[in-house]
N, C-alpha and C. Protein backbone atom coordinates (compact mmCIF):
# COMPACT_ATOMS: atom_id res chain seq x y z
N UNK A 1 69.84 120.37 108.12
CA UNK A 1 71.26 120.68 108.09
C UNK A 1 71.70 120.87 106.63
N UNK A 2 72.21 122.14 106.17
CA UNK A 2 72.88 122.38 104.80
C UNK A 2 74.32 121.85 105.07
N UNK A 3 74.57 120.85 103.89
CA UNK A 3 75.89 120.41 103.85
C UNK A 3 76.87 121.19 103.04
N UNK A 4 76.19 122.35 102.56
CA UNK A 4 77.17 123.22 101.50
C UNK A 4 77.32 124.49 102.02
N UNK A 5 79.22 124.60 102.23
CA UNK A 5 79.47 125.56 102.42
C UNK A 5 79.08 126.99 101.90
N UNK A 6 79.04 126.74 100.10
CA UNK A 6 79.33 127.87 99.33
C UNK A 6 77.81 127.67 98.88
N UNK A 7 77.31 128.75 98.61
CA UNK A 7 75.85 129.22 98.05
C UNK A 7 75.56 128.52 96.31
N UNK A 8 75.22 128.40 95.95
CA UNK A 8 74.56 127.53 94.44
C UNK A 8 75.19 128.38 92.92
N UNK A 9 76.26 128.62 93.40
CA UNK A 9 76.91 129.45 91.78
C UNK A 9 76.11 129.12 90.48
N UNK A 10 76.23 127.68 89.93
CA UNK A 10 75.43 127.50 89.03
C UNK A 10 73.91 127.86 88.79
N UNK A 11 73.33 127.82 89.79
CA UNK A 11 71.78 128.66 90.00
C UNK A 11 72.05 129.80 90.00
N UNK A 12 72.45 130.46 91.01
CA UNK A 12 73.12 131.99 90.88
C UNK A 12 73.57 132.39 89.13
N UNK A 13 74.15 132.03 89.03
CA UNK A 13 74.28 132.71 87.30
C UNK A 13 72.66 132.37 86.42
N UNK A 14 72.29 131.24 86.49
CA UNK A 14 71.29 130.99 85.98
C UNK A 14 70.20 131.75 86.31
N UNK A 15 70.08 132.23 87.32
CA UNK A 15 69.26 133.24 88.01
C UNK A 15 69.65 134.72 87.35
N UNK A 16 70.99 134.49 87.43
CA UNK A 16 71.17 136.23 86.59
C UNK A 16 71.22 136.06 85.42
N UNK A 17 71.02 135.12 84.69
CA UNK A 17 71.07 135.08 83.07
C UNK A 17 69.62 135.75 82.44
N UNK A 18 68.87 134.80 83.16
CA UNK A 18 67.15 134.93 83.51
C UNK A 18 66.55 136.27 83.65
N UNK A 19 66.91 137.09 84.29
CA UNK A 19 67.16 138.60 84.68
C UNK A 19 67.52 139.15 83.58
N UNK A 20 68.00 139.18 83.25
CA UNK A 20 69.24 139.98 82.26
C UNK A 20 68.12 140.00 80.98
N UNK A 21 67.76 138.57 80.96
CA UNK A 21 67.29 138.09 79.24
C UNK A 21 65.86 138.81 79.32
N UNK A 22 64.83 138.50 80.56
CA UNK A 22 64.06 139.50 80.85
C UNK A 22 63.55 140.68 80.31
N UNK A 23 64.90 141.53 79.96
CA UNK A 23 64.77 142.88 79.44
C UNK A 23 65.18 142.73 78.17
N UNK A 24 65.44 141.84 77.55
CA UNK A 24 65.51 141.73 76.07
C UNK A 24 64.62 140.92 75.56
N UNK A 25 63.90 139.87 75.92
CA UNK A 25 62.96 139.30 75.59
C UNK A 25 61.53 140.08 74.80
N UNK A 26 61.23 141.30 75.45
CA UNK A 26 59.76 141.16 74.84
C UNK A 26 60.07 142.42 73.67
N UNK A 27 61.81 142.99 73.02
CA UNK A 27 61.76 142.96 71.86
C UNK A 27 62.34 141.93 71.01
N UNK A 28 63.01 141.36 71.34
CA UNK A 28 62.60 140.19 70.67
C UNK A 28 61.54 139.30 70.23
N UNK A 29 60.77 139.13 70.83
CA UNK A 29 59.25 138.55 70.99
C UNK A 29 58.24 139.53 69.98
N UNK A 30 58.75 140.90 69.72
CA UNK A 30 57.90 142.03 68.90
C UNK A 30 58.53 141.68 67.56
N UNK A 31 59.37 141.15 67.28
CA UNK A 31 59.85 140.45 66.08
C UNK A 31 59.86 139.19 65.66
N UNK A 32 58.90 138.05 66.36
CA UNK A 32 59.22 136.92 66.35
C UNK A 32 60.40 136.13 66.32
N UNK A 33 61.49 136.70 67.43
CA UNK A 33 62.62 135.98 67.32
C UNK A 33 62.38 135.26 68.71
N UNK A 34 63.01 134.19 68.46
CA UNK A 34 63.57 133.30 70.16
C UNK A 34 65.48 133.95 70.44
N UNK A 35 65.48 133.39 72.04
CA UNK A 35 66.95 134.07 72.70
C UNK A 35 67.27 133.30 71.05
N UNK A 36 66.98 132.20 71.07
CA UNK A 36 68.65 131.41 70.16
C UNK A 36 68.86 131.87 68.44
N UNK A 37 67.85 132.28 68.13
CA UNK A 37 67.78 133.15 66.63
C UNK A 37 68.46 134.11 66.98
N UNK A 38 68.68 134.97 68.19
CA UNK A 38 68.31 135.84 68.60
C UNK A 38 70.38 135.87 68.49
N UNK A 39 70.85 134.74 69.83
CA UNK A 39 72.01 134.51 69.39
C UNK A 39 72.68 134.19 68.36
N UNK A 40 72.05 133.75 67.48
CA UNK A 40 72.90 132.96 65.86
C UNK A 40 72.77 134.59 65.53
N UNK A 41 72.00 135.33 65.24
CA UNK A 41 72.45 136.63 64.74
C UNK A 41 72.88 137.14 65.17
N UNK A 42 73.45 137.55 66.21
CA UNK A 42 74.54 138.53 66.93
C UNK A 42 76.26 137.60 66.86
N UNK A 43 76.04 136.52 66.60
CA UNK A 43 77.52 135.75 66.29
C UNK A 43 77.53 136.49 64.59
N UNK A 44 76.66 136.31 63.95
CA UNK A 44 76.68 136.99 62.52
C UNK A 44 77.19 138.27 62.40
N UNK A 45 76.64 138.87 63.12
CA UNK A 45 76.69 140.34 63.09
C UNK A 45 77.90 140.74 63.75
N UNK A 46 78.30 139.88 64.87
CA UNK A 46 80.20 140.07 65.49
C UNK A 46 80.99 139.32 64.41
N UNK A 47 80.79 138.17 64.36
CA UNK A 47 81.40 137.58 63.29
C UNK A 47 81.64 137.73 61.66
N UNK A 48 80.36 137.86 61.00
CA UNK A 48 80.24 137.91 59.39
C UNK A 48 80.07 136.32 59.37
N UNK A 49 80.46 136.38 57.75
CA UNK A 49 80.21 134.97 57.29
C UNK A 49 80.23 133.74 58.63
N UNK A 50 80.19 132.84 59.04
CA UNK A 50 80.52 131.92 60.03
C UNK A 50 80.03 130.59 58.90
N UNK A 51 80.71 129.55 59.25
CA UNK A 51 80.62 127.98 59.40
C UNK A 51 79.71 127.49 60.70
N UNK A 52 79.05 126.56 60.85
CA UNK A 52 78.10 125.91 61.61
C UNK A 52 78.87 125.72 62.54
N UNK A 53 79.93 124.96 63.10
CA UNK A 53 80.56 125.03 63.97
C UNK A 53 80.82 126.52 65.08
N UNK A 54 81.07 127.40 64.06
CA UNK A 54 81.30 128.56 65.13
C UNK A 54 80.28 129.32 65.60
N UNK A 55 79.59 129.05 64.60
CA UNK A 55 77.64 129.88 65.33
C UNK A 55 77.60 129.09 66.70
N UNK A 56 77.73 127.42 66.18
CA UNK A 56 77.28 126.76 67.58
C UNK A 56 78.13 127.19 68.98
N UNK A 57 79.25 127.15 68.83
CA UNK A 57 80.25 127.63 69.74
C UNK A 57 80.03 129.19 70.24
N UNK A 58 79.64 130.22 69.06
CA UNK A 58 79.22 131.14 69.55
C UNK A 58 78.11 131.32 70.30
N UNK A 59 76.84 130.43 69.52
CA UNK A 59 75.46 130.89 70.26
C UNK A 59 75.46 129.79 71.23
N UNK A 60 76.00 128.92 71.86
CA UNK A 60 75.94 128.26 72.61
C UNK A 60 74.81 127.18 72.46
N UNK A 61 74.44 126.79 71.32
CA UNK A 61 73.80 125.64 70.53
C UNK A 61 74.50 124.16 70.39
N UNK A 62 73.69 123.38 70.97
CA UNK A 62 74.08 121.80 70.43
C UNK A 62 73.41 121.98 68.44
N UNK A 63 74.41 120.67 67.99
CA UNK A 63 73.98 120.53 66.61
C UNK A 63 72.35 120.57 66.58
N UNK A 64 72.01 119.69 66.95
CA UNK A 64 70.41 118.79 66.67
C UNK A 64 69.70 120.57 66.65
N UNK A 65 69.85 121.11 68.15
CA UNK A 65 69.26 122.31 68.49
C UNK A 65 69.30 123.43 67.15
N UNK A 66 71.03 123.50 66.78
CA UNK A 66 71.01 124.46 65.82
C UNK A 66 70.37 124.60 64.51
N UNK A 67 70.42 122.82 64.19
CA UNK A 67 69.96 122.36 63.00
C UNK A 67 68.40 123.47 62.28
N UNK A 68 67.92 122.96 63.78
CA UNK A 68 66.16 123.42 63.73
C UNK A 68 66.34 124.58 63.29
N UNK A 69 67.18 125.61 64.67
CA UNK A 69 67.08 127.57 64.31
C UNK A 69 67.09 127.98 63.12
N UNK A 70 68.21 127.12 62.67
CA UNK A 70 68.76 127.31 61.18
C UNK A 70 67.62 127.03 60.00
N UNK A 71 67.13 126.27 59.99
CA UNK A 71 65.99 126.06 59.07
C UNK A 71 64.86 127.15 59.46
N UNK A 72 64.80 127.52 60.30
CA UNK A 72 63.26 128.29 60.98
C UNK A 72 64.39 129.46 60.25
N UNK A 73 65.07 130.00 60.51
CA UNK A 73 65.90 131.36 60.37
C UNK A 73 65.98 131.64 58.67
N UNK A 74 66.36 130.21 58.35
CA UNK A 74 66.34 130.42 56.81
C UNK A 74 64.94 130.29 56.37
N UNK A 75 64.34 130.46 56.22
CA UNK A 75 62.69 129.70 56.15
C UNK A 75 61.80 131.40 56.15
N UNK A 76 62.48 131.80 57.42
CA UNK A 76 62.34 133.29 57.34
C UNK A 76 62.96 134.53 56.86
N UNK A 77 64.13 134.08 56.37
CA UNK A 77 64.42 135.04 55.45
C UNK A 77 65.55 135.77 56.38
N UNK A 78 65.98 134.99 57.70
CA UNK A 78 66.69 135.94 58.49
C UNK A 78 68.71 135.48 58.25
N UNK A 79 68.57 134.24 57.36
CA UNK A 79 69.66 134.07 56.70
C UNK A 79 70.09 133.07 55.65
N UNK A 80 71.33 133.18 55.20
CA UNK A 80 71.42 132.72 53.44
C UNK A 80 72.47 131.67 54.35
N UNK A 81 72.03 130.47 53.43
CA UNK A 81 73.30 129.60 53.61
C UNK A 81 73.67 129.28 52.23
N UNK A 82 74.95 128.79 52.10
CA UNK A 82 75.72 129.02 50.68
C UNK A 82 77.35 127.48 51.12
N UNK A 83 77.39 127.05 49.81
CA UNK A 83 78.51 126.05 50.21
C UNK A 83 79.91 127.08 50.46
N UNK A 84 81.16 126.53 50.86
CA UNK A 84 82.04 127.77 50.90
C UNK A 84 82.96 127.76 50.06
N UNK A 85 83.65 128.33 49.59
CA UNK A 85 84.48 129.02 47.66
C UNK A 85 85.65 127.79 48.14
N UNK A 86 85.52 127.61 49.17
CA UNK A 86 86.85 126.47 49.40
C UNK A 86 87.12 125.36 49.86
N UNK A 87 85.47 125.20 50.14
CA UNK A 87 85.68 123.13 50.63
C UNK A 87 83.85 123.60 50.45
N UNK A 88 83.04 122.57 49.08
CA UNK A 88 81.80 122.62 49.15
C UNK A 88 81.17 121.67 49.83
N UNK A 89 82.31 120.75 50.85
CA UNK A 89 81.52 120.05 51.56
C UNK A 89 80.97 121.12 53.01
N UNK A 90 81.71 121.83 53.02
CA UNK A 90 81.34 122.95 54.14
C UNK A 90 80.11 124.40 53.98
N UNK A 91 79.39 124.13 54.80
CA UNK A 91 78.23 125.40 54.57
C UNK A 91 78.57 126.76 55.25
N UNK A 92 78.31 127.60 54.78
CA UNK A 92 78.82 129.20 55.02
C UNK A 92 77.19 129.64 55.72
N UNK A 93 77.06 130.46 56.38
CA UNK A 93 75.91 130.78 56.55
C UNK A 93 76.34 132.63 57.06
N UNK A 94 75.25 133.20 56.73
CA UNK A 94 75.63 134.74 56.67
C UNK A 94 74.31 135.28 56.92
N UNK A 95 73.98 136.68 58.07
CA UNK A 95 72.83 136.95 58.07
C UNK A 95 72.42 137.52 56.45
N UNK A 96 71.25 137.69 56.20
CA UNK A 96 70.38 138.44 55.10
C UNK A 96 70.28 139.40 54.99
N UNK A 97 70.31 140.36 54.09
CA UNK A 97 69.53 141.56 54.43
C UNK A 97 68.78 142.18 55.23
N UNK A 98 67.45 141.38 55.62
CA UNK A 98 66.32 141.23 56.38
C UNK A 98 67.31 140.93 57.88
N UNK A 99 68.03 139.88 58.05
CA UNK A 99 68.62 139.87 59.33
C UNK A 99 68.86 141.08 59.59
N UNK A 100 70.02 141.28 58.68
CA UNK A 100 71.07 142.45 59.06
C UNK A 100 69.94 144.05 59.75
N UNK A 101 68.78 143.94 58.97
CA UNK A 101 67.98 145.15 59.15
C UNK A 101 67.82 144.59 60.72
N UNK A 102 67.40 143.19 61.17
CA UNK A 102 66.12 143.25 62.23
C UNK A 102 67.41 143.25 63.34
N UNK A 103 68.94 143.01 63.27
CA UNK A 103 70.31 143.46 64.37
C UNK A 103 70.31 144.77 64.45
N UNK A 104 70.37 145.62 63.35
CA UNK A 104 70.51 147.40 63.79
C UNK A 104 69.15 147.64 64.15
N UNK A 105 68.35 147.12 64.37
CA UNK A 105 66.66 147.97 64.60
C UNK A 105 67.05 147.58 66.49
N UNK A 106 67.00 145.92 66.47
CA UNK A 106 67.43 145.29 67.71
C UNK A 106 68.48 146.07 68.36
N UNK A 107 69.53 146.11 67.62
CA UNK A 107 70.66 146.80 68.73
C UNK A 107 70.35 148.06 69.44
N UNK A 108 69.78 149.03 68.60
CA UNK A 108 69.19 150.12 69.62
C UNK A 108 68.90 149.81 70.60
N UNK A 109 67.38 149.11 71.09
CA UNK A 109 66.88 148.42 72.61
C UNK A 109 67.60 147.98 73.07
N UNK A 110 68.32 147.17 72.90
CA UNK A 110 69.50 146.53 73.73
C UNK A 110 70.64 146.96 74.26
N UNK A 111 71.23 147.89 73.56
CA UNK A 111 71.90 148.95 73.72
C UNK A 111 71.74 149.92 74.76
N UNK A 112 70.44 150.13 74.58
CA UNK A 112 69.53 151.11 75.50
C UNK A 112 69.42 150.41 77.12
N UNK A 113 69.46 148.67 77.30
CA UNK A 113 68.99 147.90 78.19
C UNK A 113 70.62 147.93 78.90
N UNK A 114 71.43 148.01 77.80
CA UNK A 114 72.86 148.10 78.78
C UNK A 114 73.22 149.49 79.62
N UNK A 115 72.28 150.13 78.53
CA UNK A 115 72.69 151.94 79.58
C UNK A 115 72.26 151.56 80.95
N UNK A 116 70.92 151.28 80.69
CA UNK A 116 70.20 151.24 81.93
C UNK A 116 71.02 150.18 83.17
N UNK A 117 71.72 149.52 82.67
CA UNK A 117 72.15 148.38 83.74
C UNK A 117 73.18 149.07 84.23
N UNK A 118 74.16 149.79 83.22
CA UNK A 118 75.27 150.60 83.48
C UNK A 118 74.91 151.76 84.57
N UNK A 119 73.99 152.52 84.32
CA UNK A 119 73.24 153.23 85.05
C UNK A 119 72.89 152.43 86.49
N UNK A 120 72.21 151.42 86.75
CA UNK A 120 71.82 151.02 87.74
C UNK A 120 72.82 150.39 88.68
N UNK A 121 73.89 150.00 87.77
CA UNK A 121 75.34 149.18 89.01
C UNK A 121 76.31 150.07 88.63
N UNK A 122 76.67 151.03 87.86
CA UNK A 122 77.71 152.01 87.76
C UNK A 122 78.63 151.70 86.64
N UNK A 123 79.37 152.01 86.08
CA UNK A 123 80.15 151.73 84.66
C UNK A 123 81.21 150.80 85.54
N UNK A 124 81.91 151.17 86.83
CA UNK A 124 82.76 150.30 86.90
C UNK A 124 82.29 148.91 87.39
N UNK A 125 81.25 149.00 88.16
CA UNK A 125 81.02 147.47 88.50
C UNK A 125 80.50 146.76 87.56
N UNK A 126 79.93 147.29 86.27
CA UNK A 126 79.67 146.12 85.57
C UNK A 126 80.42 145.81 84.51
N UNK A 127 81.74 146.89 84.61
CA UNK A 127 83.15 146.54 83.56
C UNK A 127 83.38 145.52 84.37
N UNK A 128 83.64 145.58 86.16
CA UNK A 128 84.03 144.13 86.92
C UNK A 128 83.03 143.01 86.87
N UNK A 129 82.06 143.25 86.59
CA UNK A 129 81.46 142.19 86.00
C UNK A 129 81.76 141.32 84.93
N UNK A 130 81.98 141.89 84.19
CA UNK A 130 82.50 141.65 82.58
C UNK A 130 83.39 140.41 82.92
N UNK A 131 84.79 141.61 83.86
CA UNK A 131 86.28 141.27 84.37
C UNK A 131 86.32 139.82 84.90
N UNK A 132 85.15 139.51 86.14
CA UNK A 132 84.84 138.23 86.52
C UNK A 132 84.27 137.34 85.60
N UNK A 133 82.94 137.86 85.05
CA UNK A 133 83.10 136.79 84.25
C UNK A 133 83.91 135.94 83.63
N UNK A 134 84.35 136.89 82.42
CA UNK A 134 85.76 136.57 81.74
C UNK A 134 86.73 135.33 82.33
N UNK A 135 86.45 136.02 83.92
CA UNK A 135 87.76 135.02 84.36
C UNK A 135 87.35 133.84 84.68
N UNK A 136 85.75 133.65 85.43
CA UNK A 136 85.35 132.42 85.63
C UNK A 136 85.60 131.58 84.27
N UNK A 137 85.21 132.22 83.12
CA UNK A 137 85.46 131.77 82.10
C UNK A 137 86.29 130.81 81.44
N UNK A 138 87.63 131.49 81.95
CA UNK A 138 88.86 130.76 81.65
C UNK A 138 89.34 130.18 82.62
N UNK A 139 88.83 130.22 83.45
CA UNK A 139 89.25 128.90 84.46
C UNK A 139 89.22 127.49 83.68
N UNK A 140 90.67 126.69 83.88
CA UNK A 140 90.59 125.46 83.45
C UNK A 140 89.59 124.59 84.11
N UNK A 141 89.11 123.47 83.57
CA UNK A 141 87.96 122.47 83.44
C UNK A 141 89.13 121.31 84.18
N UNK A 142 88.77 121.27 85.26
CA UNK A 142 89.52 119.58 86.35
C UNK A 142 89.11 118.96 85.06
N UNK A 143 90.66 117.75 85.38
CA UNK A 143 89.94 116.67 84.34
C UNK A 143 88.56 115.51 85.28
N UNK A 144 88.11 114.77 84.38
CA UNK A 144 87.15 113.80 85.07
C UNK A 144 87.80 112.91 86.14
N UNK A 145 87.06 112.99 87.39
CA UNK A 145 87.43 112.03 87.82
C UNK A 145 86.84 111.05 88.41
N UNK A 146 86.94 109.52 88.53
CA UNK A 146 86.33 108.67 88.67
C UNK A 146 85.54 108.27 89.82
N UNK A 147 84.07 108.15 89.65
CA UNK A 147 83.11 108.24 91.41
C UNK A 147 84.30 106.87 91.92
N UNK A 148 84.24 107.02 93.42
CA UNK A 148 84.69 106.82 93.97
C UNK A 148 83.45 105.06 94.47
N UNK A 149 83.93 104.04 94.17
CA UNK A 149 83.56 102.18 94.24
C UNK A 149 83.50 101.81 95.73
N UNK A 150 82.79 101.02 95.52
CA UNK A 150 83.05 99.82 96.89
C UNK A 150 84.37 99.37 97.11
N UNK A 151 84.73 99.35 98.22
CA UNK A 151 85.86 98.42 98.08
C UNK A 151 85.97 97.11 97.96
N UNK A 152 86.62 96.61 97.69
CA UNK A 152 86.45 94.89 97.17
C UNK A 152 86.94 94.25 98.79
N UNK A 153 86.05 93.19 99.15
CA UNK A 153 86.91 92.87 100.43
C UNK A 153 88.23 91.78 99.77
N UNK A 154 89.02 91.49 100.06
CA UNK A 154 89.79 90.99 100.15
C UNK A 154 89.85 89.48 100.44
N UNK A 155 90.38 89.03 99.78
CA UNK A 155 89.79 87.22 99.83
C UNK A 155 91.09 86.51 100.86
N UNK A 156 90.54 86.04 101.87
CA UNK A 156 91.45 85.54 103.13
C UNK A 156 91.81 84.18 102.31
């Protein structure tokens, strides 16, 4: 007996994330990048300069996680970190040269991987794709609420 009405949303996206990444993976992989290098440079490349905070927020990185990319990324030459002209307790980080080359080489294929998707579900369903997302997106977050206890019996 399935006790759930509604089908596994959270798997379901995870399932289409998986898909999606699929077709970007093995150029990435021809450059030695991982997805998450992969993300810290495309927050660069939408963004410019960024602070550690907003890469993480952008690439969807915990600290500890980012810490690592960031050293492997700088290590390779795929970006400069620098204190910032206005609080040197704060680090600036900016793709490289070398980044910036291996985003326009990258964006072509990828670019190319969105025709094809556009092509395969039609320009408007995957603008409504977009549209839904977006909105699942901003759906507010319930606050927490507390599992539900034993009840206490009651003292006669």
């Amino acid at each position: 007996m399935n006790p759930f009405a509604h089908r596994n949303l959270p798997r379901l996206l995870l399932q289409a994330r998986e898909t999606v990444l699929e077709h970007f993976r093995p150029g990435l992989r021809e450059h030695s990048l991982t997805d998450q290098q992969w993300r810290v440079l495309r927050v660069l490349a939408e963004e410019g300069e960024c602070d550690v905070s907003t890469i993480a927020q952008g690439a969807f990185l915990l600290g500890p996680s980012l810490s690592g990319v960031l050293t492997r990324m700088e290590r390779d030459g795929l970006i400069v970190r620098a204190a910032d002209s206005q609080d040197a307790r704060r680090q600036v980080i900016r793709a490289s040269a070398k980044g910036k080359r291996l985003v326009v080489k990258l964006s072509e294929s990828i670019e190319a991987h969105y025709a094809r998707m556009e092509t395969s579900l039609g320009k408007a369903r995957l603008l409504q794709l977009y549209a839904l997302l977006d909105e699942v997106i901003a759906m507010p977050v319930p606050a927490a609420e507390p599992l539900p206890t034993a009840r206490k019996r009651a003292k006669p």
